[in-house]
C-alpha atoms as a PDB file:
ATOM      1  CA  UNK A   1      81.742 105.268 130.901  1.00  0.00           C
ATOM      2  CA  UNK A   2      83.689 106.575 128.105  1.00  0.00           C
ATOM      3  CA  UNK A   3      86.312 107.833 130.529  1.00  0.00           C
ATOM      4  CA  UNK A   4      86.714 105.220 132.566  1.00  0.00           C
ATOM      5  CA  UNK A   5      87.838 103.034 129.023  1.00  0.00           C
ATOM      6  CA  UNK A   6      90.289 106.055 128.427  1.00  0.00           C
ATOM      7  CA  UNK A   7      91.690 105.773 131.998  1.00  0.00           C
ATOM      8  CA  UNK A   8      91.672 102.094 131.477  1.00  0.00           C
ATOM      9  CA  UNK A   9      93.395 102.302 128.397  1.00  0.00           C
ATOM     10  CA  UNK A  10      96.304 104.783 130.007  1.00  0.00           C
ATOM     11  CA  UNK A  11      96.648 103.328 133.180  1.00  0.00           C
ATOM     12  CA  UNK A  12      96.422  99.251 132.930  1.00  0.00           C
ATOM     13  CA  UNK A  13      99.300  99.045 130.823  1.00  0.00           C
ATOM     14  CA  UNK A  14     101.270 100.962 133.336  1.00  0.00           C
ATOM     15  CA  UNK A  15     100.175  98.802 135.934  1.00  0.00           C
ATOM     16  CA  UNK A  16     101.672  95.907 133.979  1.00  0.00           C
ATOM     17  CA  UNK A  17     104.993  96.659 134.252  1.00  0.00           C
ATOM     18  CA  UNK A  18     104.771  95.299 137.947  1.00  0.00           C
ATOM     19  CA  UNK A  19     104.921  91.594 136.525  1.00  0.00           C
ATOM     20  CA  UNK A  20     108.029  92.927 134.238  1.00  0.00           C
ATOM     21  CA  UNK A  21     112.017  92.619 136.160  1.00  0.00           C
ATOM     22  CA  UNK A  22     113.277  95.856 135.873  1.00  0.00           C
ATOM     23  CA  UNK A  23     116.078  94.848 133.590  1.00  0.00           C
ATOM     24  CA  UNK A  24     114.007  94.243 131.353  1.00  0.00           C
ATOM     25  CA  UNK A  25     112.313  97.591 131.333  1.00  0.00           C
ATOM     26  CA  UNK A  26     115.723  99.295 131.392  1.00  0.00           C
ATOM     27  CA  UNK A  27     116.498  97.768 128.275  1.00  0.00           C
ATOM     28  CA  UNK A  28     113.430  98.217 126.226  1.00  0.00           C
ATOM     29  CA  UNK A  29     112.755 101.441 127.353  1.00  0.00           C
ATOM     30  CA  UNK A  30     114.256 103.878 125.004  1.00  0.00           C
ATOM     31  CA  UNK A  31     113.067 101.748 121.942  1.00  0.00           C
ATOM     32  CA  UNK A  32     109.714 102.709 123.970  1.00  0.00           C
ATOM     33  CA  UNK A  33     110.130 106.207 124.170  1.00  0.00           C
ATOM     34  CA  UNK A  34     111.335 106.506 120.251  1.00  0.00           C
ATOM     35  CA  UNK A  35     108.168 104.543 119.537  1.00  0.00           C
ATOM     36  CA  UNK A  36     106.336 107.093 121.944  1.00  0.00           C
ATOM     37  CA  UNK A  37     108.016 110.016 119.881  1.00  0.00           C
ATOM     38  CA  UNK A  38     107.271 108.788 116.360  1.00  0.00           C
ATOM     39  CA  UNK A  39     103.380 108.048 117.254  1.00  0.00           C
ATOM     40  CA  UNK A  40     103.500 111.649 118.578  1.00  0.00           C
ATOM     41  CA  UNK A  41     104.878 112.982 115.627  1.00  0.00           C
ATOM     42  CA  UNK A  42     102.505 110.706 112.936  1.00  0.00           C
ATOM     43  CA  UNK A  43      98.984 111.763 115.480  1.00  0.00           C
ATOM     44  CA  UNK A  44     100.189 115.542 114.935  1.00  0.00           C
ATOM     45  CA  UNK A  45     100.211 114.443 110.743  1.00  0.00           C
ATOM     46  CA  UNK A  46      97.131 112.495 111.371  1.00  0.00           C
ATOM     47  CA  UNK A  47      95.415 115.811 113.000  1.00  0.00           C
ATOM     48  CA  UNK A  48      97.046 118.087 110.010  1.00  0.00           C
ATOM     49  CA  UNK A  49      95.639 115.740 107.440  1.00  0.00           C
ATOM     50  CA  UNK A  50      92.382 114.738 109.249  1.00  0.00           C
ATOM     51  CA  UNK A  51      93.308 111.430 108.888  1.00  0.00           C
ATOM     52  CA  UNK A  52      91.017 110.939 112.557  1.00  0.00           C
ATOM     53  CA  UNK A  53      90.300 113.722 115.282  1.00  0.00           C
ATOM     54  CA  UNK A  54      89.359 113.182 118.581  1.00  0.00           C
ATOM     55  CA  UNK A  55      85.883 114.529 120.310  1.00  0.00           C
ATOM     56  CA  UNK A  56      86.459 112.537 123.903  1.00  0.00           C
ATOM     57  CA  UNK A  57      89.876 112.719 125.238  1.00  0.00           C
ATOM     58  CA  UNK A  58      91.276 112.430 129.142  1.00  0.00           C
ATOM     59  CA  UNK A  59      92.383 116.023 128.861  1.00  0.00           C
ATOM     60  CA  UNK A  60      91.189 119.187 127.206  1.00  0.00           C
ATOM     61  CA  UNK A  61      94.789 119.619 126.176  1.00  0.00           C
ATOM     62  CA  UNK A  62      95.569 116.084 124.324  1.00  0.00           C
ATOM     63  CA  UNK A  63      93.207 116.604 121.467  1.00  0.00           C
ATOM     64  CA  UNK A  64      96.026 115.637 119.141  1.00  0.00           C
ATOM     65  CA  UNK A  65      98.350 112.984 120.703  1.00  0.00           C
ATOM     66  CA  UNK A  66      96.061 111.005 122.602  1.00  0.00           C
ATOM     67  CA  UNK A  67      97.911 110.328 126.559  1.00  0.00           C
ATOM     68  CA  UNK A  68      95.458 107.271 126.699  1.00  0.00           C
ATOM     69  CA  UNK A  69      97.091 105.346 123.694  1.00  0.00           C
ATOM     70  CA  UNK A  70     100.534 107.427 122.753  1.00  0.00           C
ATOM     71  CA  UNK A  71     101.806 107.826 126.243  1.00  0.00           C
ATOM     72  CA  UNK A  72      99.548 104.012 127.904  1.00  0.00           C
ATOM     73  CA  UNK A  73      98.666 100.974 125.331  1.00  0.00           C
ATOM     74  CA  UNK A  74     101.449 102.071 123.061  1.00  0.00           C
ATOM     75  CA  UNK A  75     104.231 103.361 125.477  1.00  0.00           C
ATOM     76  CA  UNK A  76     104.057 100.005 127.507  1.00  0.00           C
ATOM     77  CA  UNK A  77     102.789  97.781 124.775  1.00  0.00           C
ATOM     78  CA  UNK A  78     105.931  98.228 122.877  1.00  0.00           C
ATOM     79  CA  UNK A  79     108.369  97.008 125.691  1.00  0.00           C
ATOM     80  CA  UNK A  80     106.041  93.826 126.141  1.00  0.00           C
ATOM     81  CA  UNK A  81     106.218  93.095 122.623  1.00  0.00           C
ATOM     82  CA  UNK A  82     110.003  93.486 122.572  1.00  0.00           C
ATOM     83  CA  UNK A  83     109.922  91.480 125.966  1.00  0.00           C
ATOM     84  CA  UNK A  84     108.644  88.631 124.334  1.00  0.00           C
ATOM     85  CA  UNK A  85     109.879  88.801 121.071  1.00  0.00           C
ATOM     86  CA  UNK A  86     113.008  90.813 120.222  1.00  0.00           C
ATOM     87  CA  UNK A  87     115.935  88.665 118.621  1.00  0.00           C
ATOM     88  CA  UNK A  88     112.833  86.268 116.981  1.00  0.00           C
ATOM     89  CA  UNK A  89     112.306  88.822 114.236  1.00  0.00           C
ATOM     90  CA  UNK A  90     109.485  87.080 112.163  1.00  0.00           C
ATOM     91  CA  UNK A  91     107.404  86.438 115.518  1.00  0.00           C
ATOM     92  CA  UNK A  92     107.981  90.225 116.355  1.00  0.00           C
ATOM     93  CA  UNK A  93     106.656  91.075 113.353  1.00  0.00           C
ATOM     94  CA  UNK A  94     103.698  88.946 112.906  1.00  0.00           C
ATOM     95  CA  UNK A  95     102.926  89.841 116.581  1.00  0.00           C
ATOM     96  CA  UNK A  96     102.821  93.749 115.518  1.00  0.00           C
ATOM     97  CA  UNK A  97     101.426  92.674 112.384  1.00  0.00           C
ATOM     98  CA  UNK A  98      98.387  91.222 114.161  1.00  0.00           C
ATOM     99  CA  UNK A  99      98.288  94.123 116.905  1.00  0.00           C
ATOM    100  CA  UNK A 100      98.188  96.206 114.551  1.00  0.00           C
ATOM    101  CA  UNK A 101      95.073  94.696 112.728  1.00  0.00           C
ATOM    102  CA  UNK A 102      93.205  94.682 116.210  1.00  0.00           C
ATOM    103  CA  UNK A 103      93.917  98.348 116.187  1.00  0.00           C
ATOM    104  CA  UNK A 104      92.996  99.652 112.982  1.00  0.00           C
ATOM    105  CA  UNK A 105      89.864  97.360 112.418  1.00  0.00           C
ATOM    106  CA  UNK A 106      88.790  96.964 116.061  1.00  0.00           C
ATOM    107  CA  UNK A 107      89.665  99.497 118.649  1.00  0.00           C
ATOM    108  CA  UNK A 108      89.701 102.311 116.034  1.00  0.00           C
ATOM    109  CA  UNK A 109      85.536 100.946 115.262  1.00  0.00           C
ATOM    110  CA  UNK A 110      84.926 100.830 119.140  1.00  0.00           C
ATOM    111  CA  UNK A 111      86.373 104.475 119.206  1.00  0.00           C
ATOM    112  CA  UNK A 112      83.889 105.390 116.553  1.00  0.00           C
ATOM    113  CA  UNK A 113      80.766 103.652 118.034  1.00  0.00           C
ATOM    114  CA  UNK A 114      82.060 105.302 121.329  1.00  0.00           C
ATOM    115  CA  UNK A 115      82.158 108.413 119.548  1.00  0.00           C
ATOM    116  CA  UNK A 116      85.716 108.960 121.208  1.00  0.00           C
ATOM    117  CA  UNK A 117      86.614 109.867 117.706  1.00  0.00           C
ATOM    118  CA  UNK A 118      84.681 111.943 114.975  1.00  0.00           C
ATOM    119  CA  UNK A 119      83.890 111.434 111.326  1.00  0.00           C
ATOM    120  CA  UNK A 120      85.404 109.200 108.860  1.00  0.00           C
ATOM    121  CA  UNK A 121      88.409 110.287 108.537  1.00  0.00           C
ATOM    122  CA  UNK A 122      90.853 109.678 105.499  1.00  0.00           C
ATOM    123  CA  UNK A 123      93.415 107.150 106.130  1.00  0.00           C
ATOM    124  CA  UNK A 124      91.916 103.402 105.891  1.00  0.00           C
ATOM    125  CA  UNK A 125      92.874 100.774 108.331  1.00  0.00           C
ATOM    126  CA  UNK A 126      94.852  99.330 105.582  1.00  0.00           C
ATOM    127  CA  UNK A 127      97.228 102.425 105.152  1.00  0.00           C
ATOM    128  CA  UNK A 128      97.466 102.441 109.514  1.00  0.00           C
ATOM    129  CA  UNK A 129      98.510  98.829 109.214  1.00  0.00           C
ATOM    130  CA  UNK A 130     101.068  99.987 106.648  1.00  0.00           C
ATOM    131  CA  UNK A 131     101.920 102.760 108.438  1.00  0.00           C
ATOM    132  CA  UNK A 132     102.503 101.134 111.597  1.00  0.00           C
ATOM    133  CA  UNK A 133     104.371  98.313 110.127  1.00  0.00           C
ATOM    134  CA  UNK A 134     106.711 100.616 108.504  1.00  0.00           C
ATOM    135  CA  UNK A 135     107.201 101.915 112.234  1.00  0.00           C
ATOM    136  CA  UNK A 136     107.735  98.585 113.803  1.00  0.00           C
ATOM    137  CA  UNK A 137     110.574  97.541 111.411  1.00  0.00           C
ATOM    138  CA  UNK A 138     112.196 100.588 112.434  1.00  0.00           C
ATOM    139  CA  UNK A 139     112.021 100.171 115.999  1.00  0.00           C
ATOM    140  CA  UNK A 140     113.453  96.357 115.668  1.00  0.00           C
ATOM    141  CA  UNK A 141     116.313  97.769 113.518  1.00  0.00           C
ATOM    142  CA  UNK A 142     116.976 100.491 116.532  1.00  0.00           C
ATOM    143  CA  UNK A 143     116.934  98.238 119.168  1.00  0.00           C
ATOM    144  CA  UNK A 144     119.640  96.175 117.565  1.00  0.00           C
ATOM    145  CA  UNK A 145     121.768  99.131 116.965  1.00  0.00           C
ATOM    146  CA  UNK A 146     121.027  99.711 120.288  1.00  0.00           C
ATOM    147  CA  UNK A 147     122.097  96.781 121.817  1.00  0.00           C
ATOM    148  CA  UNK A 148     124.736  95.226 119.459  1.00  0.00           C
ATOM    149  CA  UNK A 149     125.318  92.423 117.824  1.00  0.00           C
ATOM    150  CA  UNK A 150     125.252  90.528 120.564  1.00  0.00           C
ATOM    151  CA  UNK A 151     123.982  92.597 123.762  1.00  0.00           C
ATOM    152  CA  UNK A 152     120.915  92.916 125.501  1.00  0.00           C
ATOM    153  CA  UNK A 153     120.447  89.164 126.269  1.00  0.00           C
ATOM    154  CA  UNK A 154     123.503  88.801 128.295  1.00  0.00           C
ATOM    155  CA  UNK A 155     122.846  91.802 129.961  1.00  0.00           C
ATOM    156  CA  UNK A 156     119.630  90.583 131.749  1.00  0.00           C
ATOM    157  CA  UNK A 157     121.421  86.911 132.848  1.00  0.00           C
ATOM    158  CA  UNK A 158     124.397  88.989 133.995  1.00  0.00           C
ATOM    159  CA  UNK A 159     122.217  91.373 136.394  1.00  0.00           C
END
């Protein structure tokens, strides 16, 4: 059963991107990856500082950077969220804000219950918020570099 959540978890999200044009997953797609990157890098910190470790994984190898959340939810969660919301920067961030929550003080108790992950761990949900907000902010401000001042938008109508 446990499994079957972690497949879930890795492949519905990539099953989503059917219902997406593929403009718009051209454009958000690199702020995707750098998100993808930087969650790879703070799960490698996370395992260093035992902040959470994983006991149930997809993979014997992805005991550190979990594929069913780094490289699935996360990956294609972050172009949805820009989908919807990039250029509206106070929805964006409450959006995050409240994905975020769901995350630290839902999936990551589910996780525990599920025993996917082990022990306590020592960063709080309220530090992971912080964390990931800090994270989210960055990725807006790279998309706009990204796209300029005024790209992106006119991009999509154009295509």
């Amino acid at each position: 059963m446990v499994k079957l959540i972690l497949w879930a978890f890795f492949l519905l999200p990539w099953l989503s991107l059917f219902f997406l044009n593929n403009s718009a997953i051209r454009r958000f797609m690199p702020v995707a990856l750098l998100a993808t990157v930087i969650n790879t890098i703070i799960y490698q910190i996370a395992w260093t500082y035992d902040w959470w470790k994983y006991k149930e994984t997809l993979f014997s190898w992805d005991k550190v950077a979990q594929i069913h959340t780094v490289y699935g939810v996360f990956l294609v969660g972050t172009i949805w969220i820009f989908y919807f919301t990039f250029r509206k920067f106070w929805i964006y961030f409450f959006v995050n804000l409240i994905v975020d929550c769901i995350y630290s003080f839902g999936l990551r108790t589910l996780w525990k219950k599920l025993e996917i992950t082990t022990g306590p761990g020592n960063l709080s949900p309220l530090e992971g918020i912080l964390i990931m907000t800090i994270i989210a902010i960055a990725l807006y401000v790279y998309q706009l570099w990204q796209e300029g001042p005024n790209g992106g938008e006119n991009k999509i109508r154009e295509e």
